[in-house]
Protein backbone atom coordinates (compact mmCIF):
# COMPACT_ATOMS: atom_id res chain seq x y z
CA UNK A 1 0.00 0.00 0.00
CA UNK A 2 1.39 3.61 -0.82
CA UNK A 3 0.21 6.19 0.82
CA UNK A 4 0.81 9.72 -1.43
CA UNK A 5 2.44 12.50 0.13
CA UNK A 6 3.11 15.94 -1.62
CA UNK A 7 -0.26 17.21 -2.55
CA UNK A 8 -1.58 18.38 1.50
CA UNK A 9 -3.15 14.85 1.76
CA UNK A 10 -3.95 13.38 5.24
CA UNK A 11 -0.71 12.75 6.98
CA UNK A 12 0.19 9.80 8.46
CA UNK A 13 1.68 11.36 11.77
CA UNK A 14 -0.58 11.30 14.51
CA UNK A 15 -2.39 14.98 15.14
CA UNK A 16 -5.12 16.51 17.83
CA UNK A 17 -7.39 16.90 14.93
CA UNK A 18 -7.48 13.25 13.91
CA UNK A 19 -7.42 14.26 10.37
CA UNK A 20 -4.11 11.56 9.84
CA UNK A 21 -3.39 7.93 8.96
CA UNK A 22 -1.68 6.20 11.92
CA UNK A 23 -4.97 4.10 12.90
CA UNK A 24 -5.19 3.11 8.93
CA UNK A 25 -1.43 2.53 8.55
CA UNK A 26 -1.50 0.15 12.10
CA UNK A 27 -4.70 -1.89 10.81
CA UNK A 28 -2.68 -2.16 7.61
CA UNK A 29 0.79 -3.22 8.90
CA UNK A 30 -1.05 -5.49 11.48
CA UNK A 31 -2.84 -7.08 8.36
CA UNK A 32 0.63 -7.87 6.78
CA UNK A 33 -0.01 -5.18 4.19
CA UNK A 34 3.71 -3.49 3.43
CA UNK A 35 3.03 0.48 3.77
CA UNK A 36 5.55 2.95 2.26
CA UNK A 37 4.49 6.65 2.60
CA UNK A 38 5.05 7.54 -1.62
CA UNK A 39 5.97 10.90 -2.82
CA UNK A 40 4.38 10.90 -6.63
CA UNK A 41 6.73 13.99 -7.59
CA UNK A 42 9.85 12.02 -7.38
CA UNK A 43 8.79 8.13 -7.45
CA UNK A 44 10.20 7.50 -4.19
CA UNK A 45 9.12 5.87 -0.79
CA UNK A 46 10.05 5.35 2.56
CA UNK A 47 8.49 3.07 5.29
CA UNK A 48 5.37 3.95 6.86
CA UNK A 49 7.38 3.02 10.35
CA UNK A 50 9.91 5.33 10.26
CA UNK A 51 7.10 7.98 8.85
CA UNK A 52 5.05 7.53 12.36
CA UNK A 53 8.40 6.37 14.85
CA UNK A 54 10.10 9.97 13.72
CA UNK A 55 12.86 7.95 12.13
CA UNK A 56 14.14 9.13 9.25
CA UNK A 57 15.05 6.34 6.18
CA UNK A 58 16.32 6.89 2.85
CA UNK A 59 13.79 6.96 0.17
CA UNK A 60 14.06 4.10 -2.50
CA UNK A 61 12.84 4.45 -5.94
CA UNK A 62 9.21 2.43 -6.60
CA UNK A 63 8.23 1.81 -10.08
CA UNK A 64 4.65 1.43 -9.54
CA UNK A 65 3.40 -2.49 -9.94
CA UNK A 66 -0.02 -3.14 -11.12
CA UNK A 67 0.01 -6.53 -9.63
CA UNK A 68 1.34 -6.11 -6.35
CA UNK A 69 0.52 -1.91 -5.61
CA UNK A 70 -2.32 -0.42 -3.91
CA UNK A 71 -2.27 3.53 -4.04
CA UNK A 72 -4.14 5.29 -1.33
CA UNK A 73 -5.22 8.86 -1.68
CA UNK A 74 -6.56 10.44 1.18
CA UNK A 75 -8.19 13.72 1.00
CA UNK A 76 -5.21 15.53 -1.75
CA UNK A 77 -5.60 19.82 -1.70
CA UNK A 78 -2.74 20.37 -3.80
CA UNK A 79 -2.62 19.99 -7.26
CA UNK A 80 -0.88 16.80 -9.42
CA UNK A 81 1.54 17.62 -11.86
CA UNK A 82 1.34 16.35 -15.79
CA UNK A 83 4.16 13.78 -14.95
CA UNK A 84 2.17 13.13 -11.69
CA UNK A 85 -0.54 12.33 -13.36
CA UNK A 86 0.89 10.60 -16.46
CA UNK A 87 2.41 8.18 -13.90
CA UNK A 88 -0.87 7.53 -11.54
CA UNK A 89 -3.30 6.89 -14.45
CA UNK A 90 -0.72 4.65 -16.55
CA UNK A 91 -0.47 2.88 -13.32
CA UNK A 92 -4.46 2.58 -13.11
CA UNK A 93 -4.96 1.97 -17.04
CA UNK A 94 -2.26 -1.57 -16.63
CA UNK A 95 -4.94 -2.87 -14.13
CA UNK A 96 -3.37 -0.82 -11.17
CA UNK A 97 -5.96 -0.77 -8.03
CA UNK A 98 -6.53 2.63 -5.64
CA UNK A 99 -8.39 4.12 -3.05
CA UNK A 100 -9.22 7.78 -3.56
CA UNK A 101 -10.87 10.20 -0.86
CA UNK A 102 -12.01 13.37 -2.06
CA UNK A 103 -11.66 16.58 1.12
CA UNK A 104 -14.25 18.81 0.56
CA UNK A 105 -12.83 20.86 3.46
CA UNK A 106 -9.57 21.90 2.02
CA UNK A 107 -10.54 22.41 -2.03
CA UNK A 108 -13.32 25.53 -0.97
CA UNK A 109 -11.38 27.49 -3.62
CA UNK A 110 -12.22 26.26 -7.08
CA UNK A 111 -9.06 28.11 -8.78
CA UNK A 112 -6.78 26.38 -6.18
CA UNK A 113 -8.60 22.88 -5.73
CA UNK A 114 -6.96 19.97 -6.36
CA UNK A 115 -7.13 17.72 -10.01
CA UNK A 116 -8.06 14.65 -8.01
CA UNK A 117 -10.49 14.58 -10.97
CA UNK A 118 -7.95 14.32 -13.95
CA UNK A 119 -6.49 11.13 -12.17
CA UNK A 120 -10.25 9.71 -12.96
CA UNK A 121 -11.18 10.81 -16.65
CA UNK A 122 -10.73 7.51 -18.10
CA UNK A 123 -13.36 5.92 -16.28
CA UNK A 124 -15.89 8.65 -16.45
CA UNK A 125 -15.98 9.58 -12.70
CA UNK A 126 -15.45 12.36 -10.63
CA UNK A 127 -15.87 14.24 -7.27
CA UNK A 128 -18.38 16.99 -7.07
CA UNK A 129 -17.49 20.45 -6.05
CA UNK A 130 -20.42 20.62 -3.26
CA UNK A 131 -20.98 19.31 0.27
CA UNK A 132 -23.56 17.06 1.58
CA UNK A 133 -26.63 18.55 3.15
CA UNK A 134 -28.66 15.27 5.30
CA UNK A 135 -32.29 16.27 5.86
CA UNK A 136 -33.26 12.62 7.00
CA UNK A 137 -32.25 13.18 10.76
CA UNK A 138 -32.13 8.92 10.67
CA UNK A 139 -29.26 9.37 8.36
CA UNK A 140 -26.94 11.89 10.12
CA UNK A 141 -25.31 11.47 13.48
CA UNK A 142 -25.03 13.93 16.67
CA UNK A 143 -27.32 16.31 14.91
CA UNK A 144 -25.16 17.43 12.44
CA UNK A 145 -26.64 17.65 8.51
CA UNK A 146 -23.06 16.77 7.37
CA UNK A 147 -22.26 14.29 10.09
CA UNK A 148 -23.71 11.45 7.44
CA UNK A 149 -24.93 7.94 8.19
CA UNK A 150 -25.55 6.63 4.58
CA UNK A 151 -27.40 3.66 3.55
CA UNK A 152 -24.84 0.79 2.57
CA UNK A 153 -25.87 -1.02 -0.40
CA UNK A 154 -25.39 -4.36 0.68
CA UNK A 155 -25.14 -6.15 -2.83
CA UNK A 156 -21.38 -6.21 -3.56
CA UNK A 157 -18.62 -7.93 -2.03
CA UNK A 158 -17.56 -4.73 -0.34
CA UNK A 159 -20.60 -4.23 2.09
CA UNK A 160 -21.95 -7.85 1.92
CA UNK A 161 -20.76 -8.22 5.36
CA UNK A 162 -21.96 -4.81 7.01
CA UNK A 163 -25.56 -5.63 7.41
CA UNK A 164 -26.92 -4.10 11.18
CA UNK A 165 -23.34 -2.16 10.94
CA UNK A 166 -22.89 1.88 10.12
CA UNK A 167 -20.25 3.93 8.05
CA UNK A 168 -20.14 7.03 9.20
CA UNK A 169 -18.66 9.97 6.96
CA UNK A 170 -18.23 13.74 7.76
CA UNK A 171 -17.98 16.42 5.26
CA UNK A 172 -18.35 14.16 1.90
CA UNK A 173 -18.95 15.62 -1.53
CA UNK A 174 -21.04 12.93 -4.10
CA UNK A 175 -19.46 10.91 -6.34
CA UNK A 176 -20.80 11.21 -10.08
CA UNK A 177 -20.46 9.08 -12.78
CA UNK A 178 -20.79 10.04 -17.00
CA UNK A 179 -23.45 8.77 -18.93
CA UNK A 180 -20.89 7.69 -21.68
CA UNK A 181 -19.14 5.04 -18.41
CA UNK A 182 -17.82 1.79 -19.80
CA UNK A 183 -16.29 0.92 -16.22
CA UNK A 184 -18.56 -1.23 -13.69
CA UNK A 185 -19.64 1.44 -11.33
CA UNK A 186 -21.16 0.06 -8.21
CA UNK A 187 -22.15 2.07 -5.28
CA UNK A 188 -21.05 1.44 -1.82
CA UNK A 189 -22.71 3.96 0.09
CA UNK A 190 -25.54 6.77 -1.08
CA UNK A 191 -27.75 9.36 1.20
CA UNK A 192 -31.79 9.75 1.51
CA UNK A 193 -34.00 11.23 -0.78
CA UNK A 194 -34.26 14.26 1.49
CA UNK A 195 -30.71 14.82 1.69
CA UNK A 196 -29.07 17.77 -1.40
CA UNK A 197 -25.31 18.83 -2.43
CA UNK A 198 -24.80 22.38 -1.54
CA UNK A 199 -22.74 23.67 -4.07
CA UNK A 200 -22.52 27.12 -3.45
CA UNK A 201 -19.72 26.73 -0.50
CA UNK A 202 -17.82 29.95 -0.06
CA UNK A 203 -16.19 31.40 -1.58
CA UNK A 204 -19.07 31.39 -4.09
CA UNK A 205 -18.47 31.97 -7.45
CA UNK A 206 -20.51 32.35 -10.55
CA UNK A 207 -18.81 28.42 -12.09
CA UNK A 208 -21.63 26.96 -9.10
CA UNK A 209 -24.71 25.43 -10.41
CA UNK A 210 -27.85 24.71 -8.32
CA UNK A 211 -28.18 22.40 -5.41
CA UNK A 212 -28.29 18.50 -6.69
CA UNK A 213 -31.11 16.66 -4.76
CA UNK A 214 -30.53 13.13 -3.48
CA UNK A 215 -30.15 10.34 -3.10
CA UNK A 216 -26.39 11.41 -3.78
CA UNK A 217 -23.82 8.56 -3.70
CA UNK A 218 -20.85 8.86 -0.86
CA UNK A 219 -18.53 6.10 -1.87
CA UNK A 220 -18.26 3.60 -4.93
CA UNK A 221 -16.26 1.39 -6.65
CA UNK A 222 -14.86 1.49 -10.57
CA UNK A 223 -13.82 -1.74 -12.02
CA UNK A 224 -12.52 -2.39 -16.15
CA UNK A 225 -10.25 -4.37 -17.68
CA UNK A 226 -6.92 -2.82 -17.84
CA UNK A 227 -6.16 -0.90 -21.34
CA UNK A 228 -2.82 -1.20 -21.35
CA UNK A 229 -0.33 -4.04 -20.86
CA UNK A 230 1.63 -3.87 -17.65
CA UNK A 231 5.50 -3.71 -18.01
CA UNK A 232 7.20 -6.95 -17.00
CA UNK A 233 9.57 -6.76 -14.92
CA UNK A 234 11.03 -9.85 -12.79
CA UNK A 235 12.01 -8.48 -8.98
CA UNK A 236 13.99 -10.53 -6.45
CA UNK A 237 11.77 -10.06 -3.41
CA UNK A 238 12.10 -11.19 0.35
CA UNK A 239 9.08 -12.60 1.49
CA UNK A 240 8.31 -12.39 5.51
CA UNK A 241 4.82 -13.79 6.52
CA UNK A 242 3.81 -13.67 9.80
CA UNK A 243 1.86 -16.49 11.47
CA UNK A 244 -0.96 -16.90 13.77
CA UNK A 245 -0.82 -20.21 15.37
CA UNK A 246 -2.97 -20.11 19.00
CA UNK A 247 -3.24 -16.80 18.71
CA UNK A 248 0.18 -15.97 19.04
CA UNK A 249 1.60 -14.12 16.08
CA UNK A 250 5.49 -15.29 14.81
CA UNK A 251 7.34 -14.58 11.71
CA UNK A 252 8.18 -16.51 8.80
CA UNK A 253 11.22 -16.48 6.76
CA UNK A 254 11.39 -17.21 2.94
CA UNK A 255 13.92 -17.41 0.79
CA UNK A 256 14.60 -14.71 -2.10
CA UNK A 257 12.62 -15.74 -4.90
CA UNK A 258 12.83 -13.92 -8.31
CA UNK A 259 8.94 -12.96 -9.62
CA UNK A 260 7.59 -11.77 -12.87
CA UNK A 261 5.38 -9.15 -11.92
CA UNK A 262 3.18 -9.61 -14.98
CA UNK A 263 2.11 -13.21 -14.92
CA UNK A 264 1.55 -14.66 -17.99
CA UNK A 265 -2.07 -15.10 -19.43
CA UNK A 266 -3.20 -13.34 -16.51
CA UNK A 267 -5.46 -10.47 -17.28
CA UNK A 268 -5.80 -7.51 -15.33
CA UNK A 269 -8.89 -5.43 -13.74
CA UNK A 270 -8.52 -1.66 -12.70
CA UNK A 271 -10.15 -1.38 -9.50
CA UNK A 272 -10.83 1.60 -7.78
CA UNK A 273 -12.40 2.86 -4.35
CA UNK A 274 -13.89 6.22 -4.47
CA UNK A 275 -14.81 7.78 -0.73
CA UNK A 276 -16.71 11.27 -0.55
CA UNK A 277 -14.09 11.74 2.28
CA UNK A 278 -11.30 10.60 4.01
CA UNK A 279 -12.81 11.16 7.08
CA UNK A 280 -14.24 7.41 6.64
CA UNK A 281 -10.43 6.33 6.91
CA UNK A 282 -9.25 8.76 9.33
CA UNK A 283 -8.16 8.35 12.57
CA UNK A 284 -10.85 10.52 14.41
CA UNK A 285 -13.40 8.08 13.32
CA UNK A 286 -11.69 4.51 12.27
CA UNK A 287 -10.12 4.36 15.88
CA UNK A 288 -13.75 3.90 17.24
CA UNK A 289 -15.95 2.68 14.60
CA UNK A 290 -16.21 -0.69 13.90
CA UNK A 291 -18.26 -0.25 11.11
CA UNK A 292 -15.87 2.13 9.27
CA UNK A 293 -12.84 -0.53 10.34
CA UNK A 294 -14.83 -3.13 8.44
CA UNK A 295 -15.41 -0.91 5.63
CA UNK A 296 -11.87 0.32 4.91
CA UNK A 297 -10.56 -3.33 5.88
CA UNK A 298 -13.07 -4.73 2.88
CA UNK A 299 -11.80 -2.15 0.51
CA UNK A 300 -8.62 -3.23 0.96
CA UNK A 301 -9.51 -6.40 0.37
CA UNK A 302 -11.22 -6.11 -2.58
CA UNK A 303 -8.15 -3.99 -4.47
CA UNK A 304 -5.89 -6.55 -2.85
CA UNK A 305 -7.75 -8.96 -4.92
CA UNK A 306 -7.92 -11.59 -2.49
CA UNK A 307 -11.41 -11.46 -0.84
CA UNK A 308 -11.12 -13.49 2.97
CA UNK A 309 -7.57 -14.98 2.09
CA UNK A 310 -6.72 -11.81 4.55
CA UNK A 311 -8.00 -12.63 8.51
CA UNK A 312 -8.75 -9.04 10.37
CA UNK A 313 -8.25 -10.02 13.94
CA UNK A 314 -10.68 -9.35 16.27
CA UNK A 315 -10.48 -5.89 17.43
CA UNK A 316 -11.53 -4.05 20.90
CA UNK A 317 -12.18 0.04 20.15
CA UNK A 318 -10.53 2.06 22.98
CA UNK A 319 -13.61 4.05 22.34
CA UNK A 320 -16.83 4.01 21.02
CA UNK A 321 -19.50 6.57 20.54
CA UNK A 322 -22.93 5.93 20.21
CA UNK A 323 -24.41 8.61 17.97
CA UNK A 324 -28.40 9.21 18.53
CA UNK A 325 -30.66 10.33 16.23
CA UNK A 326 -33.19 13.30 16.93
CA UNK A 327 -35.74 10.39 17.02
CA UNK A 328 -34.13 8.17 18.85
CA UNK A 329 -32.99 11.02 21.50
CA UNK A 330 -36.69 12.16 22.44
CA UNK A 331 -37.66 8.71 22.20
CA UNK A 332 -34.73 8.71 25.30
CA UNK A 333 -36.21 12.21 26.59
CA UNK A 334 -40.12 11.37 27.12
CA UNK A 335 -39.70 7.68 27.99
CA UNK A 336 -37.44 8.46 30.79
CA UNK A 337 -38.75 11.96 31.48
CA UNK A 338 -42.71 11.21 31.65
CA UNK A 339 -42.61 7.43 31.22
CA UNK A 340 -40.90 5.99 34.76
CA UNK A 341 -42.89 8.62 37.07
CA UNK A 342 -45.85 7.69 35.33
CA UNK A 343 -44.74 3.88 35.49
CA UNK A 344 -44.24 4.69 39.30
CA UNK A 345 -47.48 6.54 39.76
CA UNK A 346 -49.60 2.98 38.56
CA UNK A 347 -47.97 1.35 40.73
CA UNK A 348 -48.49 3.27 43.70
CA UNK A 349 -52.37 3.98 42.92
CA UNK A 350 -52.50 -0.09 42.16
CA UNK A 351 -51.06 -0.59 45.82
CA UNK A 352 -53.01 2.05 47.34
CA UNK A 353 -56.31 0.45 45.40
CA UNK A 354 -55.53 -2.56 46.98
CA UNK A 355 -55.22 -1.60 50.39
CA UNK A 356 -57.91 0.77 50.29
């Protein structure tokens, strides 16, 4: 998994805000998922580990490997160069696989928002310029119209597994798709019919259009058969599983071995994750939701390509909030407000009934 770096994207140092990676990265690396922290401008990479330890490493060169490389994108504000971008979407069009979070919060300008889009013109996609307004107050947590509890669409092997669980996502723009899209475009996770994109954040300019009524999608996936044949290239590689055996975890060693990184007769998919907002990922809400753990974690899986074969451990949040809905809360309010003392009251004219 590399993580881009260069473009303001989500960091992976830990921060008050909880707007960085360190709860994704530690899922990963306890997965046995290799991160590298990847700076697109240069083609280099350096260990996630020394990123979040403070220890500095030597960046290596990384050619990027459409069988073996997942990219993640987390919330970019800068913009991506032509060589940036010549690099990314060759890298997507050999059957290369990504997750890409759009931030909302940090691309308010429209003459200095990032190009996230460009990286996503071959499979007729994109992130709106707009934020997510939730009217359904079923669908949005701790009162907040952007705090958004979307309906998962259960039918794909992404959310097949999240049924009774929620995603939550703060801040997410819509995802749209052209009506000239090849690609299989499957949504994830989408908003109520009373829900709207408010495009006209400031600063407003005249480029806005009207609000877009729901239901607006929040995350999706984009899958195609690679257009273009992936370089081969044989690498000598150092394998190092690790092992659960009784639930202790050891690690096993393996031999150099020399593999082709384009198999032969092996056809390729482009696969890509699109998220509304990286707030899904971040560490403000993965550390404590189980349903956003299981989201990201199936993601993962899916670019990875290898469905179960990965075990996620059992997991214990350190904590975990319990966001009410304005239903549910005066639901809370009247039953405990007028419903005990009136429970109490019966009782005490049944006993005084009786003794009367």
């Amino acid at each position: 998994v590399l993580i881009t770096t260069g473009h303001q994207e989500y960091t992976p140092d830990d921060n008050q805000q909880g707007t960085s990676l360190s709860a994704a990265i530690k899922a990963l690396t306890d997965n046995n998922y290799n991160v590298m922290i990847y700076n697109t401008s240069t083609g280099t990479a350096t260990q996630a580990s020394s990123a979040t330890s403070g220890t500095a490493t030597t960046p290596v060169p990384v050619t990027l490997d459409p069988n073996n490389d997942i990219l993640l994108i987390a919330g970019p504000r800068g913009k991506f160069s032509d060589d940036e971008k010549t690099r990314i979407t060759n890298f997507l069009k050999q059957g290369g696989k990504a997750l890409i979070a759009y931030d909302i919060a940090g691309n308010q300008d429209a003459t200095q928002a990032t190009n996230v889009n460009d990286l996503l013109a071959d499979w007729k996609v994109s992130f709106a310029r707009g934020i997510i307004i939730e009217g359904d107050q079923d669908k949005r947590a701790q009162e907040s119209a952007t705090y958004l509890v979307p309906t998962i669409d259960t039918g794909n092997d992404i959310t097949a597994n999240l049924t009774g669980q929620n995603v939550f996502i703060l801040n997410s723009t819509a995802i749209n798709k052209d009506a000239a899209i090849t690609a299989t475009f499957t949504q994830l996770l989408s908003t109520s019919e009373n829900s709207y994109l408010k495009t006209t954040i400031p600063p407003a300019t005249a480029e806005y259009g009207k609000d877009v009524r729901g239901p607006l999608v929040v995350a999706a996936s984009v899958e195609q058969q690679a257009t273009m044949a992936a370089p081969t290239v044989t690498a000598t590689t150092t394998v190092t599983p690790s092992v659960t055996i009784s639930g202790t975890t050891a690690a096993a060693t393996a031999a150099p071995t020399a593999t082709p990184s384009t198999p032969s007769g092996t056809p390729l998919n482009t696969r890509i994750v699109l998220l509304g907002s990286p707030t899904a990922i971040s560490d403000a809400v993965l550390s404590s939701q189980i349903g956003d753990y299981n989201f990201f974690f199936n993601a993962m899986n899916y670019l990875n390509e290898t469905g179960s074969d990965i075990v996620i451990s059992d997991r214990t949040p350190t904590t975990t909030p319990f966001p009410v809905s304005a239903s549910q809360s005066s639901v809370a309010f009247w039953s405990s407000f007028l419903g005990l003392p009136v429970v109490i009251l019966l009782i005490g004219l049944a006993a005084w009934w009786r003794r009367r």
